[in-house]
C-alpha atoms as a PDB file:
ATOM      1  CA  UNK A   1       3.832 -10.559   9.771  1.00  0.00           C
ATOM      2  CA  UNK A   2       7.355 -11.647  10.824  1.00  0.00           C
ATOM      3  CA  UNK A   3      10.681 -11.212   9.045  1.00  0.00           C
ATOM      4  CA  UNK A   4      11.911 -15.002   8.110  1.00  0.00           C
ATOM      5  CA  UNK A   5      15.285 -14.655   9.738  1.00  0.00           C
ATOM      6  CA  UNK A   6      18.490 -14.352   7.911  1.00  0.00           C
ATOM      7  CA  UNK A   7      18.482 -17.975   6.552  1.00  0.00           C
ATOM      8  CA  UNK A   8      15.755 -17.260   4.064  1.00  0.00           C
ATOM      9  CA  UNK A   9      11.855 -18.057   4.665  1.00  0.00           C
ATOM     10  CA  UNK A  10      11.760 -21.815   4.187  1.00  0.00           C
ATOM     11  CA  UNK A  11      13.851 -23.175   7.211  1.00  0.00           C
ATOM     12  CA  UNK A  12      12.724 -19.823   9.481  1.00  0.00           C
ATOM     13  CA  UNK A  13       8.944 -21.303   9.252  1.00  0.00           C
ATOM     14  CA  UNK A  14       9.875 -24.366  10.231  1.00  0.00           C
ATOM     15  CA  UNK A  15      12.213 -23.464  13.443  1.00  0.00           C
ATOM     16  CA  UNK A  16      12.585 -21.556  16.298  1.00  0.00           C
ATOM     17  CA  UNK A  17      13.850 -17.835  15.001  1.00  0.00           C
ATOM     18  CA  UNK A  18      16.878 -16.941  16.486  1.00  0.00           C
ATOM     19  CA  UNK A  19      16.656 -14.869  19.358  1.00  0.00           C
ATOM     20  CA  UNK A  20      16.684 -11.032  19.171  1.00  0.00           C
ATOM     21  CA  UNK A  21      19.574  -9.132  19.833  1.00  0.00           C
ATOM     22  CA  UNK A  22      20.490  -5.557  19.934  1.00  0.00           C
ATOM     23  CA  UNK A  23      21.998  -5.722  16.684  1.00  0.00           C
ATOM     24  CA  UNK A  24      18.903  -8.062  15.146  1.00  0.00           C
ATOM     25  CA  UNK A  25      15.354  -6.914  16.236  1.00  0.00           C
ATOM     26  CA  UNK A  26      12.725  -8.069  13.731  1.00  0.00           C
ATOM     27  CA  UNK A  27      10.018  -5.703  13.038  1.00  0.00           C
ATOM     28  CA  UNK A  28       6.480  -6.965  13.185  1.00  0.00           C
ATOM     29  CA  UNK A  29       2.990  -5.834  11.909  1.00  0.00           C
ATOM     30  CA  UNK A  30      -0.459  -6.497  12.251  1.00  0.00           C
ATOM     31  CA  UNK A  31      -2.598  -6.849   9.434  1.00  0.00           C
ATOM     32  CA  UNK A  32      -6.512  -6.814   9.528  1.00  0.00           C
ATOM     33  CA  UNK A  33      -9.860  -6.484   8.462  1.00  0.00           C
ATOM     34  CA  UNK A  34     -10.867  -4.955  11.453  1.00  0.00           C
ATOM     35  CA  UNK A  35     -12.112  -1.440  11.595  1.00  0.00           C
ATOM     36  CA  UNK A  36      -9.313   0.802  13.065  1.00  0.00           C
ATOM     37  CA  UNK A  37     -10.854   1.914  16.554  1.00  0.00           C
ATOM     38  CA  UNK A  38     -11.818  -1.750  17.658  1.00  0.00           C
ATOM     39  CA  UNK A  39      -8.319  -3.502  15.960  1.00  0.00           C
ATOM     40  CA  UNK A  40      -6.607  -0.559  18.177  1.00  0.00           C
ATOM     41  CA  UNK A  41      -8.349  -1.294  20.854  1.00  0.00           C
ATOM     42  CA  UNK A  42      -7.433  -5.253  20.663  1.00  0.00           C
ATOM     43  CA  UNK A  43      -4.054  -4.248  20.682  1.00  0.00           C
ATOM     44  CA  UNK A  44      -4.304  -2.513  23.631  1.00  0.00           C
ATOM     45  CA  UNK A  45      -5.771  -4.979  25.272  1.00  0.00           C
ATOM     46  CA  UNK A  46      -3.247  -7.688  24.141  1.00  0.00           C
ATOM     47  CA  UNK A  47      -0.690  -5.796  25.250  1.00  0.00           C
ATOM     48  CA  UNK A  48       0.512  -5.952  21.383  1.00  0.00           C
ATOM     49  CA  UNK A  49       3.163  -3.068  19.973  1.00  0.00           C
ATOM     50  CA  UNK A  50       3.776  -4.048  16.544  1.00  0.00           C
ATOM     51  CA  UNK A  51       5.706  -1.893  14.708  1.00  0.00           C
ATOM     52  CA  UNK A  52       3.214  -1.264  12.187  1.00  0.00           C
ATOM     53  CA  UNK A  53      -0.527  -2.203  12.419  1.00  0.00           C
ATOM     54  CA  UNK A  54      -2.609  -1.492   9.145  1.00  0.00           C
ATOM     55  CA  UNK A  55      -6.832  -1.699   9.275  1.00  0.00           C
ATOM     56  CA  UNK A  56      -9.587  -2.024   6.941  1.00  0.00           C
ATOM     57  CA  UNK A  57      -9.128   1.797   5.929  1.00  0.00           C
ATOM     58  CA  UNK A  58      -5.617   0.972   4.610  1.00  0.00           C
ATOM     59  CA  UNK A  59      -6.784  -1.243   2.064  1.00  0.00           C
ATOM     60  CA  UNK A  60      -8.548  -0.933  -1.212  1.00  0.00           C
ATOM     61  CA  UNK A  61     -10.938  -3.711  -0.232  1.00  0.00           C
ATOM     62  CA  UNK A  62     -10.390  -7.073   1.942  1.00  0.00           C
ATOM     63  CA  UNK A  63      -6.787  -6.519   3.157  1.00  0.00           C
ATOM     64  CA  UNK A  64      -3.255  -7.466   0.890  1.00  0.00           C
ATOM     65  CA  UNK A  65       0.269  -7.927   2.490  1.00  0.00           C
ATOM     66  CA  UNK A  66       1.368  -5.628  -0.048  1.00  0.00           C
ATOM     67  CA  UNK A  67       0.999  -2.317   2.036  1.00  0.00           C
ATOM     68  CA  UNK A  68       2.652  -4.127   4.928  1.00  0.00           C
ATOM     69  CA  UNK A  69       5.741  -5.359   3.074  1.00  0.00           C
ATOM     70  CA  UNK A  70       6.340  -1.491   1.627  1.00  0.00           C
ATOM     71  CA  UNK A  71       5.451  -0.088   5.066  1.00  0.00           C
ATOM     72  CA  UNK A  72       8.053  -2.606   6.491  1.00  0.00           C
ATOM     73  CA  UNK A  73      10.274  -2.406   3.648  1.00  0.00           C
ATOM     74  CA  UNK A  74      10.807  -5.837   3.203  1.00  0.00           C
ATOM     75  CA  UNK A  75      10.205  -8.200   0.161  1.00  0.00           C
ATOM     76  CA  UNK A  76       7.800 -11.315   0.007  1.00  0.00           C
ATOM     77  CA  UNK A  77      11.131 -13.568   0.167  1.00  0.00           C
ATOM     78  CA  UNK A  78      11.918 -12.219   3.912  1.00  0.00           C
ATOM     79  CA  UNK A  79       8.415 -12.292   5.703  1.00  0.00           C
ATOM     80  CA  UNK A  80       6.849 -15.067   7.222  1.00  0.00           C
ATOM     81  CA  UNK A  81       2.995 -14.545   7.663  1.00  0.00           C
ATOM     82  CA  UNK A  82       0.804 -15.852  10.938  1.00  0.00           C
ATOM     83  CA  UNK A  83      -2.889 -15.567  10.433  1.00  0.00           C
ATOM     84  CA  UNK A  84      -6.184 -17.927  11.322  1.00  0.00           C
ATOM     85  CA  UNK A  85      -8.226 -17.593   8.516  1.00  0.00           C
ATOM     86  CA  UNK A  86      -8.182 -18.892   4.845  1.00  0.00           C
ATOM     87  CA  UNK A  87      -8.047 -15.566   3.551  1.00  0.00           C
ATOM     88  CA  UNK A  88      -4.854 -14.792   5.599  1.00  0.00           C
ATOM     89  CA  UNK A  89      -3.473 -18.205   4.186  1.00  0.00           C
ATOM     90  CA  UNK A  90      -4.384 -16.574   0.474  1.00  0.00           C
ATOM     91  CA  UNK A  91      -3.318 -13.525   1.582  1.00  0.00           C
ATOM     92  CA  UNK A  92       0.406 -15.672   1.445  1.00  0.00           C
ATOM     93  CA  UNK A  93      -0.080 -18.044  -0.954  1.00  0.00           C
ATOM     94  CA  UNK A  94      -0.683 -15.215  -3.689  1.00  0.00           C
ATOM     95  CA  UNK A  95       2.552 -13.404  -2.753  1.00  0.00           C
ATOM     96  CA  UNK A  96       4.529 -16.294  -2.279  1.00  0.00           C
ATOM     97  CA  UNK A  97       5.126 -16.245   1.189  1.00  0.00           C
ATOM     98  CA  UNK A  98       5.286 -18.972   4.122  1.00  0.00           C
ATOM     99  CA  UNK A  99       2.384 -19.291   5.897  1.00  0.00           C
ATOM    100  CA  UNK A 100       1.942 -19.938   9.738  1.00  0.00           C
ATOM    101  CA  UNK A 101      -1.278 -20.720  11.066  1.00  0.00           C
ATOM    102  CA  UNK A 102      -2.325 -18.959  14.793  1.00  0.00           C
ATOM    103  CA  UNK A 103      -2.762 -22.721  16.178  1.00  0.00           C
ATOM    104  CA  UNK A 104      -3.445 -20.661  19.862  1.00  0.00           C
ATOM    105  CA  UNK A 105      -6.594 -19.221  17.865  1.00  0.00           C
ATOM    106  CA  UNK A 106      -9.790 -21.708  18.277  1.00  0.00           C
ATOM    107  CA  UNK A 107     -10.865 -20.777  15.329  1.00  0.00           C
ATOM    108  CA  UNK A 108      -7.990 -21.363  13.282  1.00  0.00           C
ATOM    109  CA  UNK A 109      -8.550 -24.353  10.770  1.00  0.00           C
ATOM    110  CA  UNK A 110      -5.933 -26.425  10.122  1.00  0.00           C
ATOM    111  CA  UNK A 111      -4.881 -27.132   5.932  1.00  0.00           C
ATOM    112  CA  UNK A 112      -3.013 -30.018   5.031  1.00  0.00           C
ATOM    113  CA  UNK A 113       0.893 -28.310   4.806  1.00  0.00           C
ATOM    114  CA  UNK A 114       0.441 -25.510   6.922  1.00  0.00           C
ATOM    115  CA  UNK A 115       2.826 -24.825   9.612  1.00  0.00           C
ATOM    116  CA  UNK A 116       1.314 -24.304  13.467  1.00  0.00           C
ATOM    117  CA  UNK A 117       2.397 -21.953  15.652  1.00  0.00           C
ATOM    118  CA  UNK A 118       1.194 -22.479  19.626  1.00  0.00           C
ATOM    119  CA  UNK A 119       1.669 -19.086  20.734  1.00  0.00           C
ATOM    120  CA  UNK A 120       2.247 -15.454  19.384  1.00  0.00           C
ATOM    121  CA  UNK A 121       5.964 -15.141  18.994  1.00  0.00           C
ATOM    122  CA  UNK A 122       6.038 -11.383  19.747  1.00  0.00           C
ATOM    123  CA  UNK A 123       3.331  -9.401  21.899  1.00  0.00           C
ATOM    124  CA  UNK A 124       5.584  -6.385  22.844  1.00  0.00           C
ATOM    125  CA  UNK A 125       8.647  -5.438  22.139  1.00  0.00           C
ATOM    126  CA  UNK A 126       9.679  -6.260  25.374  1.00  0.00           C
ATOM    127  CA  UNK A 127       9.109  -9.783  24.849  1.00  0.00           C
ATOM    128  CA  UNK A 128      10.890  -9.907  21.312  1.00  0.00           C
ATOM    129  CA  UNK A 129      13.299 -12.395  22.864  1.00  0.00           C
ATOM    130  CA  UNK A 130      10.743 -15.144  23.093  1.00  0.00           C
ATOM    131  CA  UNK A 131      10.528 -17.659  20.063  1.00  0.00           C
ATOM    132  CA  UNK A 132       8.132 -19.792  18.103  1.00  0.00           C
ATOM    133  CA  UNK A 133       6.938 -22.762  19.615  1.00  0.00           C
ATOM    134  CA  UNK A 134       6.187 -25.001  16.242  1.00  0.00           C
ATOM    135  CA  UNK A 135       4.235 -27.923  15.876  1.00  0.00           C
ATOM    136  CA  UNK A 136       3.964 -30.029  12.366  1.00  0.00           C
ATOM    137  CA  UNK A 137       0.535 -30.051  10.842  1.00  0.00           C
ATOM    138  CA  UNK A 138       0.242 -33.699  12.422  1.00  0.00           C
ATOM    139  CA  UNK A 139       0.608 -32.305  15.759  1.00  0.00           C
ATOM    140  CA  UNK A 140      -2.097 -30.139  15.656  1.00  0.00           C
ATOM    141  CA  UNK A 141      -4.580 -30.220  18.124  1.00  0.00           C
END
């Protein structure tokens, strides 16, 4: 999950974010059904360092965005949501909040109005000064 930018959600899915800066670093979490031990352990091995990462024991069943938006402290109206599945796209919808679809993700399946990202936009901090590469839906491959 990605803060939208300062402009608002809407035009933030549908551009390149601005670049990070000292005084603008967006905060980022991972959200997943995984267990704990083996979501951990895919970070790891992405090199991933989001600032919050919440498992399948944070949740009260499947996993919600709304323990991610209170751990982030950030409303529905100021994330932007990347996921590969059609639960992560409800996972959005029901909150209200844009949806990006993993298009780097084989699996991913593509929905008539989603937007596509090609590649993660942050994998470590280090790298927060890369942006979105977006596609429209009719560009998807």
């Amino acid at each position: 999950m990605l803060p939208a930018g300062p402009t608002g959600a809407g035009p933030a899915a549908r551009r390149s974010p601005r670049p990070v800066t000292p005084e603008y670093r967006r905060p980022w979490a991972v959200c997943s059904n995984k267990h704990p031990r083996s979501g951990r352990a895919e970070l790891a091995r992405l090199g991933w360092k989001p600032d919050i990462a919440l498992f399948s024991d944070a949740f009260d069943g499947p996993k919600r965005l709304e323990p991610v938006l209170a751990a982030l402290g950030l409303a529905p109206g100021e994330v932007v949501f990347v996921g590969d599945t059609a639960h992560d796209r409800a996972c959005a919808h029901t909150l209200g909040i844009p949806f990006g679809l993993a298009g780097w993700n084989a699996r991913a399946v593509l929905v008539a109005g989603d937007v596509v990202l090609t590649r993660p936009a942050v994998q470590t901090k280090s790298e927060a000064e890369s942006t979105l590469e977006v596609d429209s839906a009719s560009n998807f491959r």
